[in-house]
C-alpha atoms as a PDB file:
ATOM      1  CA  UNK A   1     165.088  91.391 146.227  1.00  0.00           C
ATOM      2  CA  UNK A   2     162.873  88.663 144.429  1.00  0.00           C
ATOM      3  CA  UNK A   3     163.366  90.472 141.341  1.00  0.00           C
ATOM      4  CA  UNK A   4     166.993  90.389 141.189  1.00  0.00           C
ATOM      5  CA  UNK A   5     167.288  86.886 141.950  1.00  0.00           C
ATOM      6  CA  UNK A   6     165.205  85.838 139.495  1.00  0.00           C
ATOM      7  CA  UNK A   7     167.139  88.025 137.232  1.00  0.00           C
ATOM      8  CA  UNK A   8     169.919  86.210 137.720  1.00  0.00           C
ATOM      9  CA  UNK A   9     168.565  82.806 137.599  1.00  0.00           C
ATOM     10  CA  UNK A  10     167.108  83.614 134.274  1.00  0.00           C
ATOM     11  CA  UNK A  11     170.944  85.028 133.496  1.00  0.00           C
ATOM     12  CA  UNK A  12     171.954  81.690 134.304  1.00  0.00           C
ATOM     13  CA  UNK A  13     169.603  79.432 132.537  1.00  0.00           C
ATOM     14  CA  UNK A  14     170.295  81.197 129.450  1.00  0.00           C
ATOM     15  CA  UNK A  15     174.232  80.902 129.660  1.00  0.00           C
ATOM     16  CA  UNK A  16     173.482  76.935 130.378  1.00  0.00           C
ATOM     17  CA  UNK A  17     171.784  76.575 127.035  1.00  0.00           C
ATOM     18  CA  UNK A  18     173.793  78.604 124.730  1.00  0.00           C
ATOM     19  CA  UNK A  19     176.518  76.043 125.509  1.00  0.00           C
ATOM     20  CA  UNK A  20     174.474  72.999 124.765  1.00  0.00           C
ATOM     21  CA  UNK A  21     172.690  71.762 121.026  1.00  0.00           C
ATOM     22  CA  UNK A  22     169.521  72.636 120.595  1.00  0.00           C
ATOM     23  CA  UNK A  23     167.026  69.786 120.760  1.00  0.00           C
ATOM     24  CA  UNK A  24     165.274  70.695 117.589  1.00  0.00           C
ATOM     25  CA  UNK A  25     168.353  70.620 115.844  1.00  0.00           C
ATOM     26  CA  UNK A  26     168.936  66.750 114.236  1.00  0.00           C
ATOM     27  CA  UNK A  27     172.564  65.867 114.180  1.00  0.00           C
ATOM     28  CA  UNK A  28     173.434  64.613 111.112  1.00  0.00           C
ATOM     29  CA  UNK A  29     173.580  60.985 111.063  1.00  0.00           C
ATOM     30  CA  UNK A  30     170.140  61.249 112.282  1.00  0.00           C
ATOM     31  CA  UNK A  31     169.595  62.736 108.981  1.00  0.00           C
ATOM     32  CA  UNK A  32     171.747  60.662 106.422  1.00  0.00           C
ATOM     33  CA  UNK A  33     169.545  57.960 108.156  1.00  0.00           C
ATOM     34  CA  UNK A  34     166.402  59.286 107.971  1.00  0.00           C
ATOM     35  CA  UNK A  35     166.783  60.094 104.216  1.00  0.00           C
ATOM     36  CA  UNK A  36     167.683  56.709 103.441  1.00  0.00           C
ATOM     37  CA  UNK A  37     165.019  55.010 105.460  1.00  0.00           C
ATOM     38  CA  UNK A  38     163.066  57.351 103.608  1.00  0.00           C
ATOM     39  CA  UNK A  39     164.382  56.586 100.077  1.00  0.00           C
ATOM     40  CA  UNK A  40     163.736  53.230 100.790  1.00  0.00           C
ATOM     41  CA  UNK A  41     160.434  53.058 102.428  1.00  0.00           C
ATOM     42  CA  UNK A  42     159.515  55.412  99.152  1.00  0.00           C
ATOM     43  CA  UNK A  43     160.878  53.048  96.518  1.00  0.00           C
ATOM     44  CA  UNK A  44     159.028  49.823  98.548  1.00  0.00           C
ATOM     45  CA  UNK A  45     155.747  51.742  98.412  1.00  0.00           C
ATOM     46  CA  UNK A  46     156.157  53.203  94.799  1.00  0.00           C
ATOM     47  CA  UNK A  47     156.839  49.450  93.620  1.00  0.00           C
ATOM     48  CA  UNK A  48     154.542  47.060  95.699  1.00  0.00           C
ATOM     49  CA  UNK A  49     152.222  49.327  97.859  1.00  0.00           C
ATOM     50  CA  UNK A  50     151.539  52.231  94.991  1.00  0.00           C
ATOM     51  CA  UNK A  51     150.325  49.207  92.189  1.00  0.00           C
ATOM     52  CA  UNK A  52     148.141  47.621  94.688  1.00  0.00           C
ATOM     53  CA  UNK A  53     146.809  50.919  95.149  1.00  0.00           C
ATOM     54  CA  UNK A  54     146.143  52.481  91.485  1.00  0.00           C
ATOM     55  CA  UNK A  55     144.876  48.827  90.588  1.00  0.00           C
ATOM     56  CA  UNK A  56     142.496  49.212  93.650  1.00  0.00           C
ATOM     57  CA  UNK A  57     141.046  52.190  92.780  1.00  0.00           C
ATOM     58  CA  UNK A  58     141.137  51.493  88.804  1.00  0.00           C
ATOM     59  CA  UNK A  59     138.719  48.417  89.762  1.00  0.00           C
ATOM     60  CA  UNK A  60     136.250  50.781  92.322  1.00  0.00           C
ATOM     61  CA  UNK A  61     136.015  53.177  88.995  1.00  0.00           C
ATOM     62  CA  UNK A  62     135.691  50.075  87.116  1.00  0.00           C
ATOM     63  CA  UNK A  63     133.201  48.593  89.254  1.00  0.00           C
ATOM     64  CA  UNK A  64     131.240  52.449  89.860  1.00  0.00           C
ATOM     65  CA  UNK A  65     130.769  53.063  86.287  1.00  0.00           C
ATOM     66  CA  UNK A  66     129.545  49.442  85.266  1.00  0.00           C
ATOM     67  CA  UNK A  67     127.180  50.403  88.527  1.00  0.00           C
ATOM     68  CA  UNK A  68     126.240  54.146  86.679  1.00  0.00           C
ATOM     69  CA  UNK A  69     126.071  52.156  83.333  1.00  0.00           C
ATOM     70  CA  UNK A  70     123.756  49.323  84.825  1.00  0.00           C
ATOM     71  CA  UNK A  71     122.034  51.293  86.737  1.00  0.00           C
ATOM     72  CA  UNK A  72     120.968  53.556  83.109  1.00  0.00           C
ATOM     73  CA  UNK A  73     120.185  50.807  81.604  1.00  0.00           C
ATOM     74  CA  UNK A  74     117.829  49.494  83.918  1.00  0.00           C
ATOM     75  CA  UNK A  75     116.424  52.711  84.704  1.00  0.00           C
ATOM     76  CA  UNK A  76     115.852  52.801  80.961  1.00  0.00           C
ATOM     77  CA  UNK A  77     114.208  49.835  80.767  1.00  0.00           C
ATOM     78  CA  UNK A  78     111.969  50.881  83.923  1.00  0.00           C
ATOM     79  CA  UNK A  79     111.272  53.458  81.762  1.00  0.00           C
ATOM     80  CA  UNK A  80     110.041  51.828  79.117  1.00  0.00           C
ATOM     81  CA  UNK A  81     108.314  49.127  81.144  1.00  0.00           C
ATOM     82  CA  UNK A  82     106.342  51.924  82.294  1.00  0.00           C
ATOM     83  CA  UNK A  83     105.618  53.683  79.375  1.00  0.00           C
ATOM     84  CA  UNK A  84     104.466  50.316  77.415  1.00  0.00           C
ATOM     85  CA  UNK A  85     102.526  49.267  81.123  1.00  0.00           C
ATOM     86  CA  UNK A  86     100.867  53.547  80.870  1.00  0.00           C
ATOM     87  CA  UNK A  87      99.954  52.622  77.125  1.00  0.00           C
ATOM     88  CA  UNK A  88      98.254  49.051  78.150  1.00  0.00           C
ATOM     89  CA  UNK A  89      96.182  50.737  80.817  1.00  0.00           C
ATOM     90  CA  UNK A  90      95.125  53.217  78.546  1.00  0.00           C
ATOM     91  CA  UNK A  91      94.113  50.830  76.106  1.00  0.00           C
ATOM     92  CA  UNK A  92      92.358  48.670  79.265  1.00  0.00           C
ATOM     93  CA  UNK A  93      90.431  51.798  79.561  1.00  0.00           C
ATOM     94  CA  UNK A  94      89.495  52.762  76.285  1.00  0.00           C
ATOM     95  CA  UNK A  95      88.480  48.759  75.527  1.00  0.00           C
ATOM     96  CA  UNK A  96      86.305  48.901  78.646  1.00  0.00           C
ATOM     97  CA  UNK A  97      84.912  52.405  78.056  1.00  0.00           C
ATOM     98  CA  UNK A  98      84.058  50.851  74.399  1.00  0.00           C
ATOM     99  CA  UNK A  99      82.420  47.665  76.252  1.00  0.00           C
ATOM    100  CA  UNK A 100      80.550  49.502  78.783  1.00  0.00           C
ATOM    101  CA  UNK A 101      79.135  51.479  75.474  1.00  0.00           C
ATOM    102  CA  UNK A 102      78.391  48.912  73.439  1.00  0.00           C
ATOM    103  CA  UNK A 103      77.230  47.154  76.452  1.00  0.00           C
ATOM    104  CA  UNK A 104      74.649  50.264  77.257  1.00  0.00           C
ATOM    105  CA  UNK A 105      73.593  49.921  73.559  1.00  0.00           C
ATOM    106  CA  UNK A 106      73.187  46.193  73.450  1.00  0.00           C
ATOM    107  CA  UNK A 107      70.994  47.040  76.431  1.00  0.00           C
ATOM    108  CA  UNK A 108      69.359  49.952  75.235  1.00  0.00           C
ATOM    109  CA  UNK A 109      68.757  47.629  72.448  1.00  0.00           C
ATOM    110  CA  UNK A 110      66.990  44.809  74.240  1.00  0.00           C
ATOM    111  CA  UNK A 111      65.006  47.427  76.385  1.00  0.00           C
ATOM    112  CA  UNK A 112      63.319  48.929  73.158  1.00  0.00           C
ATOM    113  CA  UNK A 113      63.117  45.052  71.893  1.00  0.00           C
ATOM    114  CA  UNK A 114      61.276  44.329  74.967  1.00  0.00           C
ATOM    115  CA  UNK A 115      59.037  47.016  74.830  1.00  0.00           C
ATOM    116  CA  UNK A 116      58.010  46.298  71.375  1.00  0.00           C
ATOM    117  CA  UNK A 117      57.197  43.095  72.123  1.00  0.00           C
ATOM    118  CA  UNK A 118      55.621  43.928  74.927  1.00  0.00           C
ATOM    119  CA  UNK A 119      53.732  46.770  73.042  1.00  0.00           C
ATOM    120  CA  UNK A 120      52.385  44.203  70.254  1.00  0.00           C
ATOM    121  CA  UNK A 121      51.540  41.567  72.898  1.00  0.00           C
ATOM    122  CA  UNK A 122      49.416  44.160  74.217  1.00  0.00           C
ATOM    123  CA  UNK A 123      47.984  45.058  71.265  1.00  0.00           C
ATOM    124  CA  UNK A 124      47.254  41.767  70.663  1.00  0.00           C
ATOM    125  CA  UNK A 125      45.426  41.046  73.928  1.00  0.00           C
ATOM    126  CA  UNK A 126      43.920  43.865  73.344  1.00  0.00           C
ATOM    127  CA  UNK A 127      42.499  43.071  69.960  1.00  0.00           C
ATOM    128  CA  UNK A 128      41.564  39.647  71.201  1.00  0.00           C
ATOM    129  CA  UNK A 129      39.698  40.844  73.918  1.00  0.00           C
ATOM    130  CA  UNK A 130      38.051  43.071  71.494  1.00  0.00           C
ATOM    131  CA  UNK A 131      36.932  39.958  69.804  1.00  0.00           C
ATOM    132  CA  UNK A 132      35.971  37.949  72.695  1.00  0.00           C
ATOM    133  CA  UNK A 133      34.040  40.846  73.483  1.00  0.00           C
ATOM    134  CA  UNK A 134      32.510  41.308  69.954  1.00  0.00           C
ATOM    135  CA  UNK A 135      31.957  37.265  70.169  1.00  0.00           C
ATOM    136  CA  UNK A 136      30.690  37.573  73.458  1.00  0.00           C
ATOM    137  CA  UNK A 137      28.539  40.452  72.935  1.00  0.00           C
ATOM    138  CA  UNK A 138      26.976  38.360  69.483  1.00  0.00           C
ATOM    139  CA  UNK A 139      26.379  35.266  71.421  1.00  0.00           C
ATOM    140  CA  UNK A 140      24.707  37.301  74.068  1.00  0.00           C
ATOM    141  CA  UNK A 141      23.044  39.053  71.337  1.00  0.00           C
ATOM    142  CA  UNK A 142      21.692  36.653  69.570  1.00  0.00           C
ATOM    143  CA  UNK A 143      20.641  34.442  73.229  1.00  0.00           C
ATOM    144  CA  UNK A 144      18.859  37.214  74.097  1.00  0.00           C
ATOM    145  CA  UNK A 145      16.845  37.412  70.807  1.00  0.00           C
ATOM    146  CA  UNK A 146      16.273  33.979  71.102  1.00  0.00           C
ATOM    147  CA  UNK A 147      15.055  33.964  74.608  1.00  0.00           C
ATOM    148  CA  UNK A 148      13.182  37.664  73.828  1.00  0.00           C
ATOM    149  CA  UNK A 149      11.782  35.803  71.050  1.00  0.00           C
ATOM    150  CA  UNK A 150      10.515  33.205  72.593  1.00  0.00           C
ATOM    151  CA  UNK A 151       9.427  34.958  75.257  1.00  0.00           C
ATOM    152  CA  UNK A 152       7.284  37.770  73.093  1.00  0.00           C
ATOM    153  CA  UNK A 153       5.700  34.702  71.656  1.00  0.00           C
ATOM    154  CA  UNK A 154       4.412  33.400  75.035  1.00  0.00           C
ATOM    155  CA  UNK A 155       3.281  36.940  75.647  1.00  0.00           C
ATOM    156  CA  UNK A 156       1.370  37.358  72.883  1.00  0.00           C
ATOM    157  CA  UNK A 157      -0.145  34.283  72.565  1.00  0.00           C
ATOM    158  CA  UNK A 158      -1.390  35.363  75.818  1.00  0.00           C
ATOM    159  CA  UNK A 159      -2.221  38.098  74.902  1.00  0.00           C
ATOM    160  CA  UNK A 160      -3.964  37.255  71.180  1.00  0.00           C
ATOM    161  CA  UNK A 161      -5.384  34.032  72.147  1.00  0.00           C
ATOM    162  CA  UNK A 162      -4.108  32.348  69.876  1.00  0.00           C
ATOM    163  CA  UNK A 163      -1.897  29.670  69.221  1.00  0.00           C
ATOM    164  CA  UNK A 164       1.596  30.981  67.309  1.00  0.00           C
ATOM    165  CA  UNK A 165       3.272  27.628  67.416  1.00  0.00           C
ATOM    166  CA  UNK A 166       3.905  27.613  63.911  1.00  0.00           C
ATOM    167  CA  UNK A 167       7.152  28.755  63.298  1.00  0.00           C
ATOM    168  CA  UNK A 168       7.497  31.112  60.019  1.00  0.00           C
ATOM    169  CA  UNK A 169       4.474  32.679  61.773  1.00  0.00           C
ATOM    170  CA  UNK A 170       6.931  32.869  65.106  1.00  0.00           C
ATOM    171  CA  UNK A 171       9.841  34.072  63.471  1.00  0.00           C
ATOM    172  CA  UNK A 172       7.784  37.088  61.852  1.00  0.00           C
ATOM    173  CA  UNK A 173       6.639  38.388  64.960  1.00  0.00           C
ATOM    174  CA  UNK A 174      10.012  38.333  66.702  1.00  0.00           C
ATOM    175  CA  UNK A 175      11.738  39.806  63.841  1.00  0.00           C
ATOM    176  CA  UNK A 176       9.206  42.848  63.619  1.00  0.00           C
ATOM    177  CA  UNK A 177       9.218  42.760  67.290  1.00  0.00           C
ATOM    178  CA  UNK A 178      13.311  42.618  67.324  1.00  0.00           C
ATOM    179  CA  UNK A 179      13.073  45.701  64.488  1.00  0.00           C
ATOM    180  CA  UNK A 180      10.193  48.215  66.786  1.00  0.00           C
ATOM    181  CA  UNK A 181      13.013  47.478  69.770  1.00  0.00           C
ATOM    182  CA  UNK A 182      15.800  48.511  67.704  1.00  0.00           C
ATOM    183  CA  UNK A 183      14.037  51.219  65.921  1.00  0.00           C
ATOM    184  CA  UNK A 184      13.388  52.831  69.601  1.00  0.00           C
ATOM    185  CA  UNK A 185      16.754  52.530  70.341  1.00  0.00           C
ATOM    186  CA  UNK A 186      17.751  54.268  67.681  1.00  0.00           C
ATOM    187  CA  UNK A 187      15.526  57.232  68.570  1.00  0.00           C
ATOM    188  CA  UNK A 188      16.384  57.563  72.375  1.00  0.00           C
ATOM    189  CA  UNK A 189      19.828  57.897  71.282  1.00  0.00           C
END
């Protein structure tokens, strides 16, 4: 019994709105209206709103390719900024690779400077102490002859008795004395 009666309430519902408009369907005022409202609203926009608009966005393009075109140029000049700053560094390095070489010659230079003159002040001490030596060694030399001299004529006056004060007599005896000494000397060697 349900089903029937909802059978014929459905029956019913459906009679009801065949008989009335549909509410989808506009009537047509609604329409003549809406076209004109429309017409106009269009018109308004395409001649105060629509200008506005292209002029807008004509200026953003404007505006967004003097930004690309800026934005080149400086990236161009960055560019070249760093190429000419690449080149200076490189040429900071080769001019201090250059110092630091002609620095290690310069030094190289005074080393071997300093070592000559080092070598000849040697050689020079050297050769004066070779004199010194050769002076000292003559003075002692001839000190020693003089004191052996006198000395061998003490002795043999002792020894002979007799008086060799006389001095050519003196000098004989030491240099024959001086010459048996050196002779000896020679041999031992």
């Amino acid at each position: 019994m349900a089903a029937p009666l909802a059978l014929r309430a459905l029956q019913a519902v459906a009679e009801g709105v065949e008989k009335q408009p549909s509410p989808l369907a506009p009537k047509p005022a609604e329409i003549i209206v809406g076209v004109v409202a429309f017409a106009l609203l269009f018109f308004f926009m395409r001649a105060k709103v629509w200008p506005n608009f292209e002029k807008a966005f004509r200026d953003r393009a404007e505006a967004i390719e003097g930004g690309i075109s800026k934005a080149e140029k400086a990236q161009a000049e960055a560019a070249a900024l760093k190429a000419d700053f690449e080149r200076q560094l490189a040429q900071s390095r080769s001019d201090a690779a250059q110092q630091r070489e002609a620095a290690r010659a310069e030094g190289q230079q005074i080393v071997e400077e300093m070592r000559a003159k080092a070598q000849a002040e040697a050689e020079r001490i050297v050769t004066a102490a070779h004199e010194q030596i050769a002076s000292d060694r003559a003075a002692a030399a001839a000190s020693l002859r003089s004191e052996i001299g006198t000395l061998a004529v003490q002795l043999a006056s002792r020894i002979v008795g007799e008086s060799l004060e006389d001095q050519a007599r003196q000098s004989r005896v030491v240099d024959r004395f001086l010459e048996e000494i050196d002779a000896t000397a020679g041999q031992a060697r």
